[in-house]
C-alpha atoms as a PDB file:
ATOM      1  CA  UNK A   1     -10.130 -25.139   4.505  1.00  0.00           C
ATOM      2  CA  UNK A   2     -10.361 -24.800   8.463  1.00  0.00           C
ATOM      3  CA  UNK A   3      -9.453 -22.109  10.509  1.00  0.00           C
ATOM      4  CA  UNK A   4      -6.732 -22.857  13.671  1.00  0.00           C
ATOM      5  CA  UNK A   5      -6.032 -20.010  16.162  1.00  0.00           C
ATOM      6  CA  UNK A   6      -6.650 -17.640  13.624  1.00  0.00           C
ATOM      7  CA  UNK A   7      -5.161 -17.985  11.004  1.00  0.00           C
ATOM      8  CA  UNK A   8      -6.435 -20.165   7.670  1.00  0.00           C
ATOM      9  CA  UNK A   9      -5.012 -23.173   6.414  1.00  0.00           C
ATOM     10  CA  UNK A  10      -5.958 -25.388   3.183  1.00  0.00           C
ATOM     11  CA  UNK A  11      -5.006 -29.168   3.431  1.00  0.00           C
ATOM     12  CA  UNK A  12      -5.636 -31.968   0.853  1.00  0.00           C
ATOM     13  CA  UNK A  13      -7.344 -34.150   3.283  1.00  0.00           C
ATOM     14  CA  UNK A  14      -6.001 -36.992   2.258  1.00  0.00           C
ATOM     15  CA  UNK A  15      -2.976 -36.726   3.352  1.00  0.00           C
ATOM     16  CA  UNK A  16      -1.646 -38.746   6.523  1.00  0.00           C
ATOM     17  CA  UNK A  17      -2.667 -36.386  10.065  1.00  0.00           C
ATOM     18  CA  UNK A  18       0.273 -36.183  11.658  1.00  0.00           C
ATOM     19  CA  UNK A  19       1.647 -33.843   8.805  1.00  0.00           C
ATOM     20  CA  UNK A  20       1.949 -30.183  10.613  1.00  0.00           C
ATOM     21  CA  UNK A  21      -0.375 -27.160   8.899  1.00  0.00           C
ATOM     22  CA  UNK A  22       1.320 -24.338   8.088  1.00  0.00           C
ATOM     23  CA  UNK A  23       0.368 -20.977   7.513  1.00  0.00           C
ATOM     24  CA  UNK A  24       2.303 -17.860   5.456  1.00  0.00           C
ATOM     25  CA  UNK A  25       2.736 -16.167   6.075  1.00  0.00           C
ATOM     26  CA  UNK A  26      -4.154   1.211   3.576  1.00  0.00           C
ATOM     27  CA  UNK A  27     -19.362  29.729   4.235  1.00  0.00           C
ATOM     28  CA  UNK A  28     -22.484  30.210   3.567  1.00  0.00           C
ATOM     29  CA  UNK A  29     -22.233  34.125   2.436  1.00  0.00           C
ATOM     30  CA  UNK A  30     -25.788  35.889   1.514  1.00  0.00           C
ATOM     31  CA  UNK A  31     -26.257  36.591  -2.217  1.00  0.00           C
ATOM     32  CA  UNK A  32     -25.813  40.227  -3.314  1.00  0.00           C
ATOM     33  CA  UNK A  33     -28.452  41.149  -5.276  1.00  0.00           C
ATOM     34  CA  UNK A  34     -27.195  44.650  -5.710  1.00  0.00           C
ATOM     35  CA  UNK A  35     -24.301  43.360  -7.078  1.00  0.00           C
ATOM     36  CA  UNK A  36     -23.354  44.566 -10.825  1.00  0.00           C
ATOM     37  CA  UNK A  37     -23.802  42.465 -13.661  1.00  0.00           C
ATOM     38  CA  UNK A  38     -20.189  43.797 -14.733  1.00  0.00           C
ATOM     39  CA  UNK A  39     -18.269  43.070 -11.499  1.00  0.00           C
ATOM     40  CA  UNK A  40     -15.471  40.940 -11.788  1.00  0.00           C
ATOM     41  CA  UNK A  41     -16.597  37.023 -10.842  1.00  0.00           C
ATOM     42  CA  UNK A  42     -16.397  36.051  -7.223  1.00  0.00           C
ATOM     43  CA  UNK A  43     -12.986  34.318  -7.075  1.00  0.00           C
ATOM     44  CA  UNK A  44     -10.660  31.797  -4.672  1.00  0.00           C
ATOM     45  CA  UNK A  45     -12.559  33.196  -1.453  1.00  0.00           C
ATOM     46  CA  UNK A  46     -15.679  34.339   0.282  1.00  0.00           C
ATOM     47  CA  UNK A  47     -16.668  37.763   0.882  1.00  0.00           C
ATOM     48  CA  UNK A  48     -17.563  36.791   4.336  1.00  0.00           C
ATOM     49  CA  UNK A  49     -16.548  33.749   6.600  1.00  0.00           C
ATOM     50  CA  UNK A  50     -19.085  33.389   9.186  1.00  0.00           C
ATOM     51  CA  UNK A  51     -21.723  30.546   7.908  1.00  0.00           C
ATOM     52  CA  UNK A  52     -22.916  27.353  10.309  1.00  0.00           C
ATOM     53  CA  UNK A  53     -21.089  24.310  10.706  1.00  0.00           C
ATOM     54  CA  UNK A  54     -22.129  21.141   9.218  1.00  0.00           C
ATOM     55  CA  UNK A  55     -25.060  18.967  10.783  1.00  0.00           C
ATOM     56  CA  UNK A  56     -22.992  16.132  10.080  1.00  0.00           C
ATOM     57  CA  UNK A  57     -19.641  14.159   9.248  1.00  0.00           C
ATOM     58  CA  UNK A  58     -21.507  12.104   6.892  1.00  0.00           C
ATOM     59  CA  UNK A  59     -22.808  15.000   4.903  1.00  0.00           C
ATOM     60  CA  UNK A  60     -19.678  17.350   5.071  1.00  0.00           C
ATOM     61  CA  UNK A  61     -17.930  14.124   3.478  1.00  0.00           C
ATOM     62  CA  UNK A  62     -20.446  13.908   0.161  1.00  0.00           C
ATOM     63  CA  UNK A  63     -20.271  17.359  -0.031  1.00  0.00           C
ATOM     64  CA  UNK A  64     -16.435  17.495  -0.163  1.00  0.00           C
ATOM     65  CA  UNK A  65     -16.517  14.227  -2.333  1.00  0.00           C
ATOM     66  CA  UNK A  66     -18.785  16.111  -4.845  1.00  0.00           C
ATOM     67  CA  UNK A  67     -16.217  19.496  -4.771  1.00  0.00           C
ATOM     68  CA  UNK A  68     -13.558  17.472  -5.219  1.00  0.00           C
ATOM     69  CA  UNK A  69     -15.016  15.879  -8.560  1.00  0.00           C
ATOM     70  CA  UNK A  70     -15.984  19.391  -9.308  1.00  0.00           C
ATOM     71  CA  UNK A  71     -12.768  20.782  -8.901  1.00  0.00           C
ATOM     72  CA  UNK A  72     -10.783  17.590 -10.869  1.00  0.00           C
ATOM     73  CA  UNK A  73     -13.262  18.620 -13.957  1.00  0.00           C
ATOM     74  CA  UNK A  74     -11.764  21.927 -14.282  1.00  0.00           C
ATOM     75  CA  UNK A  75      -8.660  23.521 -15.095  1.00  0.00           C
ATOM     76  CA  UNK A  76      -8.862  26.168 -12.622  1.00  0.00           C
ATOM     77  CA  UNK A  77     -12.431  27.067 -11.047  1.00  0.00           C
ATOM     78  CA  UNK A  78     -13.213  30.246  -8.541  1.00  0.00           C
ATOM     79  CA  UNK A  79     -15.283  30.031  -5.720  1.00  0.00           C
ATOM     80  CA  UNK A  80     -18.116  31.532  -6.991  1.00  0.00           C
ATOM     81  CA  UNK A  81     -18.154  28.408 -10.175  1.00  0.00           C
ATOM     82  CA  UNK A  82     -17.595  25.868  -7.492  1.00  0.00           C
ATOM     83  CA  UNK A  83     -20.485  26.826  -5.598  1.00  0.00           C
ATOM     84  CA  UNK A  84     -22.596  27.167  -8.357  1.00  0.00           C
ATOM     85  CA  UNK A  85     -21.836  23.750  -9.607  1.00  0.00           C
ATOM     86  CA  UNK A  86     -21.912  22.198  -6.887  1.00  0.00           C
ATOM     87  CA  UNK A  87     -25.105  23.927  -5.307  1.00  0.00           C
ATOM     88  CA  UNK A  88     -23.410  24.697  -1.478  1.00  0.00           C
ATOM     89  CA  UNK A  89     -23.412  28.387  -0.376  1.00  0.00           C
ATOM     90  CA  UNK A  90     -19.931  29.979  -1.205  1.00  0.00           C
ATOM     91  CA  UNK A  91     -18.946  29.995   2.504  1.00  0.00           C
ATOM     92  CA  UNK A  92     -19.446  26.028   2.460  1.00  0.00           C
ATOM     93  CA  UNK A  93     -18.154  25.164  -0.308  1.00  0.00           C
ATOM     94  CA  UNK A  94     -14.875  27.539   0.638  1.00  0.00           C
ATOM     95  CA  UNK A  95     -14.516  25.185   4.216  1.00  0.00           C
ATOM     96  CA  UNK A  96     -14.581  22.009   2.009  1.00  0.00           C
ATOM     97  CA  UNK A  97     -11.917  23.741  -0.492  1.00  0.00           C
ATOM     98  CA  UNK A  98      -9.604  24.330   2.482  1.00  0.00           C
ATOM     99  CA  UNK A  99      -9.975  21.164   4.565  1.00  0.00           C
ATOM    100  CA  UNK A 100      -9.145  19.744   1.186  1.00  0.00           C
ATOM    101  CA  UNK A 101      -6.038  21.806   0.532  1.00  0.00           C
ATOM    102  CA  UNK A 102      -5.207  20.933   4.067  1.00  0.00           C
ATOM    103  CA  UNK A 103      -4.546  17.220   3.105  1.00  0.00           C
ATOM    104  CA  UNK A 104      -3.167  18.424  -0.453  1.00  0.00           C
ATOM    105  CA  UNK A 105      -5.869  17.188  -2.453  1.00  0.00           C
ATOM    106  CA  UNK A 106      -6.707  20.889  -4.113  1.00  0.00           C
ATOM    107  CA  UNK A 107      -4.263  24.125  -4.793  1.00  0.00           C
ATOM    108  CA  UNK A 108      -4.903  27.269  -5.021  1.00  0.00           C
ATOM    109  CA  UNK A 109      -3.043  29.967  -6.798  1.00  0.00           C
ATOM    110  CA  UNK A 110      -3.154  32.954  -4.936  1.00  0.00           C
ATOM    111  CA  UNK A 111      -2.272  35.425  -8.319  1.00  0.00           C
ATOM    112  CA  UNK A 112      -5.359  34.071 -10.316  1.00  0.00           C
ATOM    113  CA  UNK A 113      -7.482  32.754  -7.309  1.00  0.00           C
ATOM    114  CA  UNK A 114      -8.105  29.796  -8.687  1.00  0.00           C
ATOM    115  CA  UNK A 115      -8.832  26.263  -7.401  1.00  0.00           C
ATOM    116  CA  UNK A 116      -7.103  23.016  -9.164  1.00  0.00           C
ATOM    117  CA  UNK A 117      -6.530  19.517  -8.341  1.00  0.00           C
ATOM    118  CA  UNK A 118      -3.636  18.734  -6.181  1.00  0.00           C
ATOM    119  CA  UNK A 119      -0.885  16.867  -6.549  1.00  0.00           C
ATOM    120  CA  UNK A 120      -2.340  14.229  -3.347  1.00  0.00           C
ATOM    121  CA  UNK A 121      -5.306  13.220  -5.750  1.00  0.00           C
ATOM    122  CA  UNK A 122      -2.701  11.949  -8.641  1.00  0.00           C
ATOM    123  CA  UNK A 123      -0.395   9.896  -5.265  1.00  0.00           C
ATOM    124  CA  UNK A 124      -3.345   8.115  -4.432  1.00  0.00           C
ATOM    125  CA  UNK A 125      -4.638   7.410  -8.481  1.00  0.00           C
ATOM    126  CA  UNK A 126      -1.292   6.480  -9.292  1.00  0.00           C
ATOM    127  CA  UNK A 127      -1.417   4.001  -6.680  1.00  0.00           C
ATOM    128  CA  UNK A 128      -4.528   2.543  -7.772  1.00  0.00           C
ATOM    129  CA  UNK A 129      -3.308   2.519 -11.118  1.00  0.00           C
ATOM    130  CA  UNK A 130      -0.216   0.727 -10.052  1.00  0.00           C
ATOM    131  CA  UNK A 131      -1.859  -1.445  -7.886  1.00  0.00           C
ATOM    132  CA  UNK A 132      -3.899  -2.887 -10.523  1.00  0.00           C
ATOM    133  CA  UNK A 133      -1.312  -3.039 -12.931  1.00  0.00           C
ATOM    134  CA  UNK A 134       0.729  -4.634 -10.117  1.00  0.00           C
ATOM    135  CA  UNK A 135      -1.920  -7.739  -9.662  1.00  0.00           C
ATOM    136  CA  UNK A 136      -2.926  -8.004 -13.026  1.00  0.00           C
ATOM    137  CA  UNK A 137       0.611  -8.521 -14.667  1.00  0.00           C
ATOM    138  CA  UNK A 138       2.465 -10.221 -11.075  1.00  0.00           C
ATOM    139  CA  UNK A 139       0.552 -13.035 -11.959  1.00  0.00           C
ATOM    140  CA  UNK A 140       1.982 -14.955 -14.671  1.00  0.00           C
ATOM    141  CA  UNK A 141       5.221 -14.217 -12.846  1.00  0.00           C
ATOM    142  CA  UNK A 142       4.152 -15.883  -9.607  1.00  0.00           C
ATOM    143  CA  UNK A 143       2.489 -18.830 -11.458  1.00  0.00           C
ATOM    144  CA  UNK A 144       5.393 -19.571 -13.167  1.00  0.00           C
ATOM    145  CA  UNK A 145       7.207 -19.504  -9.721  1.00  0.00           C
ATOM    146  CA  UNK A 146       5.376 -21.710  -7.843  1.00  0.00           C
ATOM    147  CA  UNK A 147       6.283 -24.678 -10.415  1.00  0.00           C
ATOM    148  CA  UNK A 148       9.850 -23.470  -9.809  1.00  0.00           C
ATOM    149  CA  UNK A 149       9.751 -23.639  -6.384  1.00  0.00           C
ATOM    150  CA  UNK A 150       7.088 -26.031  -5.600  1.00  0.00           C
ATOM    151  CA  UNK A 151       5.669 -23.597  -2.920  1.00  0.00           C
ATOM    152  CA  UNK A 152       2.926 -20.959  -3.145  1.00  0.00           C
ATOM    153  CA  UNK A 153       4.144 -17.634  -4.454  1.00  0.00           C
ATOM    154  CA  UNK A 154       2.684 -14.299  -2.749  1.00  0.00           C
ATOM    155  CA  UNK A 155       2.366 -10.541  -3.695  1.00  0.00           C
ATOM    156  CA  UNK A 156       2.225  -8.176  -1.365  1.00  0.00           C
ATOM    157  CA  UNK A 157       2.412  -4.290  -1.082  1.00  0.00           C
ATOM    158  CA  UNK A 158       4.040  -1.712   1.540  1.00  0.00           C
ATOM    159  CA  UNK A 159       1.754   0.253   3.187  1.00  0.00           C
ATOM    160  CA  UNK A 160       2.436   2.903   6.119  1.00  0.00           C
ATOM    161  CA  UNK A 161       3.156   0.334   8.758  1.00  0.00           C
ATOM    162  CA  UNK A 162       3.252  -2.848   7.283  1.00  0.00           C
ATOM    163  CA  UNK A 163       2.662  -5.748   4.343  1.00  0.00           C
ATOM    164  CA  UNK A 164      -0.806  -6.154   2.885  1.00  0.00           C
ATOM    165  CA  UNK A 165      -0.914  -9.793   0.577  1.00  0.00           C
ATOM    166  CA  UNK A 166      -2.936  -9.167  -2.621  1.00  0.00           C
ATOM    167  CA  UNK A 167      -2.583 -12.045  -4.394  1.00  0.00           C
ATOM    168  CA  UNK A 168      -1.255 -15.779  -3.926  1.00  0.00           C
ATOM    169  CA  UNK A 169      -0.666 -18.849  -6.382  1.00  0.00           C
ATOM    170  CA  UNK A 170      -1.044 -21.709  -4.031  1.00  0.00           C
ATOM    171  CA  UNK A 171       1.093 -24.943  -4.947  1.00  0.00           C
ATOM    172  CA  UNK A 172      -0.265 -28.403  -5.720  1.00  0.00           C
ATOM    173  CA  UNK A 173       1.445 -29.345  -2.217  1.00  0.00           C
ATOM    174  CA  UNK A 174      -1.385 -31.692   0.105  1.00  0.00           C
ATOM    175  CA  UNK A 175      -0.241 -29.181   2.338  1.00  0.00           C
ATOM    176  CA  UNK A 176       0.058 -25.719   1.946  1.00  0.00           C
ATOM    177  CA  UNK A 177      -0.057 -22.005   2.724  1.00  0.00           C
ATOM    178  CA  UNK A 178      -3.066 -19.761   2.594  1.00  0.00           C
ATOM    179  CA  UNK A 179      -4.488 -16.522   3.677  1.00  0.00           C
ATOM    180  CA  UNK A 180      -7.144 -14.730   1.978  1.00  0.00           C
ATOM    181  CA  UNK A 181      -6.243 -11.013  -0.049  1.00  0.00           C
ATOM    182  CA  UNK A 182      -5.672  -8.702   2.817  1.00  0.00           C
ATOM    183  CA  UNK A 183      -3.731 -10.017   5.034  1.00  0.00           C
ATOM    184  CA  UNK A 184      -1.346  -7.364   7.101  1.00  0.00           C
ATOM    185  CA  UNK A 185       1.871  -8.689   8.355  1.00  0.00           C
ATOM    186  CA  UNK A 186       4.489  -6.079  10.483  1.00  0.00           C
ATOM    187  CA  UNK A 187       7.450  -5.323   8.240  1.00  0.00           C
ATOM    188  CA  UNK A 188      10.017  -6.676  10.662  1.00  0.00           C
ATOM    189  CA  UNK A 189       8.790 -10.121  10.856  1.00  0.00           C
ATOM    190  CA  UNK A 190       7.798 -11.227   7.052  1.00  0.00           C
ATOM    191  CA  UNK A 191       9.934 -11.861   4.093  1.00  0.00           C
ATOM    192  CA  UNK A 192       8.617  -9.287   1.956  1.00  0.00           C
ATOM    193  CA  UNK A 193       8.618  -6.585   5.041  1.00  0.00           C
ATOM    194  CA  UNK A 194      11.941  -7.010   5.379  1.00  0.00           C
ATOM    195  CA  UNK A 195      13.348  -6.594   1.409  1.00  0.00           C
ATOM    196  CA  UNK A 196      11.428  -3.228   1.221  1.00  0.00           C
ATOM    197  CA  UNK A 197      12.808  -2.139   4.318  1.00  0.00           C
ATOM    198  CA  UNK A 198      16.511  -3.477   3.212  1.00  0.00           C
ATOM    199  CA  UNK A 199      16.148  -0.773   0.125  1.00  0.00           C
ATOM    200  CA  UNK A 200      14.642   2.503   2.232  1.00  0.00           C
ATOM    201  CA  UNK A 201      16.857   5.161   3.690  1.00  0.00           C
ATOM    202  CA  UNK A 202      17.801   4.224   7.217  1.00  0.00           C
ATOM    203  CA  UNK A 203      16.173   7.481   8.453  1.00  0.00           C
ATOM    204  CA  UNK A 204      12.691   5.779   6.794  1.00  0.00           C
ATOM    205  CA  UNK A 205      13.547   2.675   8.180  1.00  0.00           C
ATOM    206  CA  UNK A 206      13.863   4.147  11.493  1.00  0.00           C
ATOM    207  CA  UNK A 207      10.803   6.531  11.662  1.00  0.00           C
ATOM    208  CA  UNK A 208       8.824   3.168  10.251  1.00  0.00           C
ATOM    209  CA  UNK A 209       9.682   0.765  13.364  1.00  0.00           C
ATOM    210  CA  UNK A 210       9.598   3.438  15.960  1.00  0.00           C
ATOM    211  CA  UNK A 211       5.947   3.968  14.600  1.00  0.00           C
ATOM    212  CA  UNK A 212       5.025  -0.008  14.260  1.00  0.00           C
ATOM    213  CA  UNK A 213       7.413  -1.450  16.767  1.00  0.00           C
ATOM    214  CA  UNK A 214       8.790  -4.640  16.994  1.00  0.00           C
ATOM    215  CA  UNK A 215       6.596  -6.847  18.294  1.00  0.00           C
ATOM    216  CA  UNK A 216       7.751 -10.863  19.014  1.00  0.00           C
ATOM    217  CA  UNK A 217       6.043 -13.292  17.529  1.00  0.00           C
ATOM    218  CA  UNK A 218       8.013 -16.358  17.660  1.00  0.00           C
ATOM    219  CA  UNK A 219      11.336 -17.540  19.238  1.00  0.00           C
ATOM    220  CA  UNK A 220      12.955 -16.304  15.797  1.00  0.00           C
ATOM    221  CA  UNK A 221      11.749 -12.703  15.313  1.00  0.00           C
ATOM    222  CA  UNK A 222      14.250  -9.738  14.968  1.00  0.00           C
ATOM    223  CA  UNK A 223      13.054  -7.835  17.906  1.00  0.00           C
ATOM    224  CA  UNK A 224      16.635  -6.396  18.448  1.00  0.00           C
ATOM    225  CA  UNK A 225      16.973  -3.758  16.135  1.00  0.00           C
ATOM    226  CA  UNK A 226      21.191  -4.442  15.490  1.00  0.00           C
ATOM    227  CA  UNK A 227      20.114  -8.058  14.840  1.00  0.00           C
ATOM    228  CA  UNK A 228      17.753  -6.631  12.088  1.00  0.00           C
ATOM    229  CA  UNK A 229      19.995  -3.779  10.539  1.00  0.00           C
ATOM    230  CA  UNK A 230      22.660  -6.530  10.170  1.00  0.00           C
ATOM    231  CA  UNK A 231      19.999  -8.706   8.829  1.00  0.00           C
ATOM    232  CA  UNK A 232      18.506  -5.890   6.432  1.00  0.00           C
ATOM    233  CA  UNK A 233      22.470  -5.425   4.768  1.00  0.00           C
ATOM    234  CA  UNK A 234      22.685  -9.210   3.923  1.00  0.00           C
ATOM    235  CA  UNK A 235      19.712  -8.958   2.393  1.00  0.00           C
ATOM    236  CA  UNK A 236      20.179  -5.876   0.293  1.00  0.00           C
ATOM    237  CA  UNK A 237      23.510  -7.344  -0.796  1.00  0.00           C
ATOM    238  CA  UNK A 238      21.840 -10.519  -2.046  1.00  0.00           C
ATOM    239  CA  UNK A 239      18.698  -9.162  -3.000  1.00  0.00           C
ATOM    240  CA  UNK A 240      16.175 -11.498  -1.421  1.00  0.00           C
ATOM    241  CA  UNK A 241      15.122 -11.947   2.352  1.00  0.00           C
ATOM    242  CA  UNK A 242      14.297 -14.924   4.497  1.00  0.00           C
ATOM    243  CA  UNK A 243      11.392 -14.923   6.978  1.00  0.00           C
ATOM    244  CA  UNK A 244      12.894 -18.162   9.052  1.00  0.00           C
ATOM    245  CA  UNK A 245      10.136 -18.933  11.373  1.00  0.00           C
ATOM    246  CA  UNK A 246       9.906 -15.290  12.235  1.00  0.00           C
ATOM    247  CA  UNK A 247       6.155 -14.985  12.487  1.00  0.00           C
ATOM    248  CA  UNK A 248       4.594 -18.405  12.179  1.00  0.00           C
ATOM    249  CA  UNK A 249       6.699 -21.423  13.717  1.00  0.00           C
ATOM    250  CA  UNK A 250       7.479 -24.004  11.266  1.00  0.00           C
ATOM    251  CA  UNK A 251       7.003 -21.485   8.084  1.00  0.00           C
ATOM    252  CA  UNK A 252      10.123 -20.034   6.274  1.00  0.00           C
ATOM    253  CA  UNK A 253       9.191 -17.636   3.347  1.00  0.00           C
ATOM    254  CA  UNK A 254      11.529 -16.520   1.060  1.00  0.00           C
ATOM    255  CA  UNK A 255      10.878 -13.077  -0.824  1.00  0.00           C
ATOM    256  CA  UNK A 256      12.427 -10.104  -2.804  1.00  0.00           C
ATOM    257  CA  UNK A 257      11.386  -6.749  -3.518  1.00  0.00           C
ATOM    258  CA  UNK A 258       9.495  -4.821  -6.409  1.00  0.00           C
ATOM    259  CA  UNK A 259      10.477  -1.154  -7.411  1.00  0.00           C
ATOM    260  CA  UNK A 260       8.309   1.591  -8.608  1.00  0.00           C
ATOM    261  CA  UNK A 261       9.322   3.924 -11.637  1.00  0.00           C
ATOM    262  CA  UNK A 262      11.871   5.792  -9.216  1.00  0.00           C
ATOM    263  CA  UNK A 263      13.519   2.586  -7.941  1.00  0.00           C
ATOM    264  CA  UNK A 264      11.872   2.797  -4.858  1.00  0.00           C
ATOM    265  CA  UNK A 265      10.209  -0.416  -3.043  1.00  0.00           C
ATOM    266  CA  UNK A 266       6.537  -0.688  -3.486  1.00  0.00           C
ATOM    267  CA  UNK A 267       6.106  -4.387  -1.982  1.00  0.00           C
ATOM    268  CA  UNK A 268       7.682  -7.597  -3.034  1.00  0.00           C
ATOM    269  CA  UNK A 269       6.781 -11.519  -4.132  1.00  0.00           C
ATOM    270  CA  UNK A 270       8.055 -14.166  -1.735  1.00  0.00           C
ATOM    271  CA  UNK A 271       7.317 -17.603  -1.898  1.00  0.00           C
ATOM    272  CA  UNK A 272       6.560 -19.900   1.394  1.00  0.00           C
ATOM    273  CA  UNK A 273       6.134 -23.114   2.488  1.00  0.00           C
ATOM    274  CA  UNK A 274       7.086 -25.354   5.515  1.00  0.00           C
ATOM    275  CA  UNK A 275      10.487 -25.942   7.010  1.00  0.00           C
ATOM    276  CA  UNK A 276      10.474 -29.659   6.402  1.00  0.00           C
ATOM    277  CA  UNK A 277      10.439 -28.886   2.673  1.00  0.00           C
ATOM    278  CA  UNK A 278      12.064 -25.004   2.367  1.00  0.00           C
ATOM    279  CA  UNK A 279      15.125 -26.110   4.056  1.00  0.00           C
ATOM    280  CA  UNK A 280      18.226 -24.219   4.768  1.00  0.00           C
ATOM    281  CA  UNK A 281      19.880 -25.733   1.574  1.00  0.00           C
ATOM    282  CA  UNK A 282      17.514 -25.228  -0.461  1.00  0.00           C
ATOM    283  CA  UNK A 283      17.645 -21.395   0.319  1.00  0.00           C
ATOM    284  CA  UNK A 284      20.564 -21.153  -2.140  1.00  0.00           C
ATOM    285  CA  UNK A 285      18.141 -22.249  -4.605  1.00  0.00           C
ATOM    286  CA  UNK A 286      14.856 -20.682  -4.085  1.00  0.00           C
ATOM    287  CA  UNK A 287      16.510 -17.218  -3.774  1.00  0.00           C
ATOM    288  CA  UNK A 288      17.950 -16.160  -7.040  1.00  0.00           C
ATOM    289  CA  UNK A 289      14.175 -17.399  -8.311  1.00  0.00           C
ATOM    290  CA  UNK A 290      12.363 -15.006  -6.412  1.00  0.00           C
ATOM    291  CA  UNK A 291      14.596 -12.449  -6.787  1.00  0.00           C
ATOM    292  CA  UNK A 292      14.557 -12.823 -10.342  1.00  0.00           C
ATOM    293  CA  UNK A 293      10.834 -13.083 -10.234  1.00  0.00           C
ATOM    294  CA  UNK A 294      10.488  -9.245  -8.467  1.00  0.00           C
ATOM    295  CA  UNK A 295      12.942  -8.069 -11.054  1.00  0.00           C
ATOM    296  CA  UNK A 296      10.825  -9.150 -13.910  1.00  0.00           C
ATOM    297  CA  UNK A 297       8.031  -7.788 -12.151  1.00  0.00           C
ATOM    298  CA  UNK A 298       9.232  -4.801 -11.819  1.00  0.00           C
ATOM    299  CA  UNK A 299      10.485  -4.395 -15.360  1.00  0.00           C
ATOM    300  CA  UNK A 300       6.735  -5.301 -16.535  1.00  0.00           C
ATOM    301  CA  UNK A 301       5.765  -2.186 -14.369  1.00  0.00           C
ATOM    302  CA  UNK A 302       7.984   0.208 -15.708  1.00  0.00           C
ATOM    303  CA  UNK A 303       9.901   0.292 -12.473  1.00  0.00           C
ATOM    304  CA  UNK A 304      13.566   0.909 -12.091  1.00  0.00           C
ATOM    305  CA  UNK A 305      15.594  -1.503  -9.823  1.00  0.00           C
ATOM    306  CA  UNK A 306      17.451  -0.749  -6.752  1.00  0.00           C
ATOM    307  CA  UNK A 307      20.951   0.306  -6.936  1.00  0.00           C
END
């Protein structure tokens, strides 16, 4: 393994070296001790809104951290039981409650007063879920695809701005692609990037490269944005991409997207190698496998494909 402008390569050293390397490629409020024993439970909100801020980000963080758990345990908790459970003054515990509901990750239902989960905390645990369930079954797919294709097979995922890789199968190839889970690559200029962005909305597609840009890599990239809507309709009509030398000269990867339950794209599998071996005629080939690989993917997720 050796490292060459930054990016990773593994090589069989054995073979000859003039062969080229290649690489492929998210209120405080005082008690009231005066207070009835009969009076009605203190509710979704303080008495009084006036306490200190927090000493620090660090600590406002675990204490929101522990609400939060607090708050998932229930199935519908006032104030007064979060605070007690979670041992913060009312007042604090009601600024972590609505920075929380700020970003959707608790509710509260103004007829009981009543704090509950919200619907952001079951996103981002679906996610997980499907991201492990993602890995875990992709693999058999992608194994059996790189001895179709006789290249290394890669999974990635969409994220806000761009492709993370997760997982690779690397081929028995002397040489070969390689980058370690992690790896971000812009949606415009990877194979994978490009079939998720094929099957969004052109509104989506639009707000996501006005956000990300379109950088130039190589000689090859889409910068143009016509160039890359007329590239995006081939490839939703045909149902796998091409990344031809886009972002690493002398690469071409070849990839297809997955679908989530909703038949909308979560990421994609692609397989790459170098040009001297994933030629232009042998795109016919390689195509239809990955494609079909993504599809059986996705049915193995309980996703839904693509109109």
């Amino acid at each position: 393994m050796m490292n060459l402008t930054g990016f990773s390569f593994s090589i069989d050293f054995t073979t000859s070296h003039n062969e080229k390397l290649f690489h492929c490629l998210s209120h405080r409020i005082a008690d009231n001790t005066a207070m009835e024993t009969t009076e009605k439970r203190q509710r979704g909100r303080p008495r009084a809104f006036n306490g200190p801020s927090e000493p620090t980000s660090v600590q406002s963080l675990d204490r929101a951290l522990r609400i939060l758990a607090i708050v998932a345990e229930g199935s519908g908790l006032s104030l007064s039981e979060i605070s007690a459970q979670s041992g913060l003054a009312a007042s604090t515990a009601y600024r972590m409650l609505t920075t929380l509901e700020n970003h959707g990750m608790v509710e509260f239902d103004t007829s009981d007063q009543l704090w509950s989960i919200g619907v952001e905390t079951y996103r981002m645990g679906a996610a997980f879920l499907r991201r492990r369930k993602l890995v875990d079954r992709a693999r058999i797919v992608m194994q059996e695809l790189m001895e179709r294709t006789g290249e290394t097979a890669n999974l990635g995922v969409a994220e806000d701005d761009c492709v993370v890789f997760v997982s690779q199968v690397e081929t028995h190839q002397a040489i070969r692609a390689f980058f370690r889970p992690g790896t971000r690559s812009p949606f415009h200029a990877s194979g994978i990037g490009k079939a998720v962005l094929a099957h969004l909305e052109p509104e989506r597609v639009g707000t996501i490269l006005r956000k990300a840009g379109l950088q130039r890599f190589t000689d090859r990239t889409l910068s143009d944005i016509s160039a890359l809507a007329h590239d995006l309709a081939t490839i939703k009509r045909r149902g796998w991409s091409v990344d031809d030398e886009e972002r690493h000269p002398g690469m071409r990867c070849v990839a297809a997207a997955i679908f989530n339950e909703f038949g909308e794209p979560i990421g994609g599998v692609s397989v790459s190698g170098p040009t001297v071996r994933v030629t232009p005629e042998r795109l016919a080939e390689i195509g239809p496998l990955v494609r079909d690989a993504a599809a059986e993917v996705t049915r193995m997720i309980g996703g839904a494909l693509s109109a």
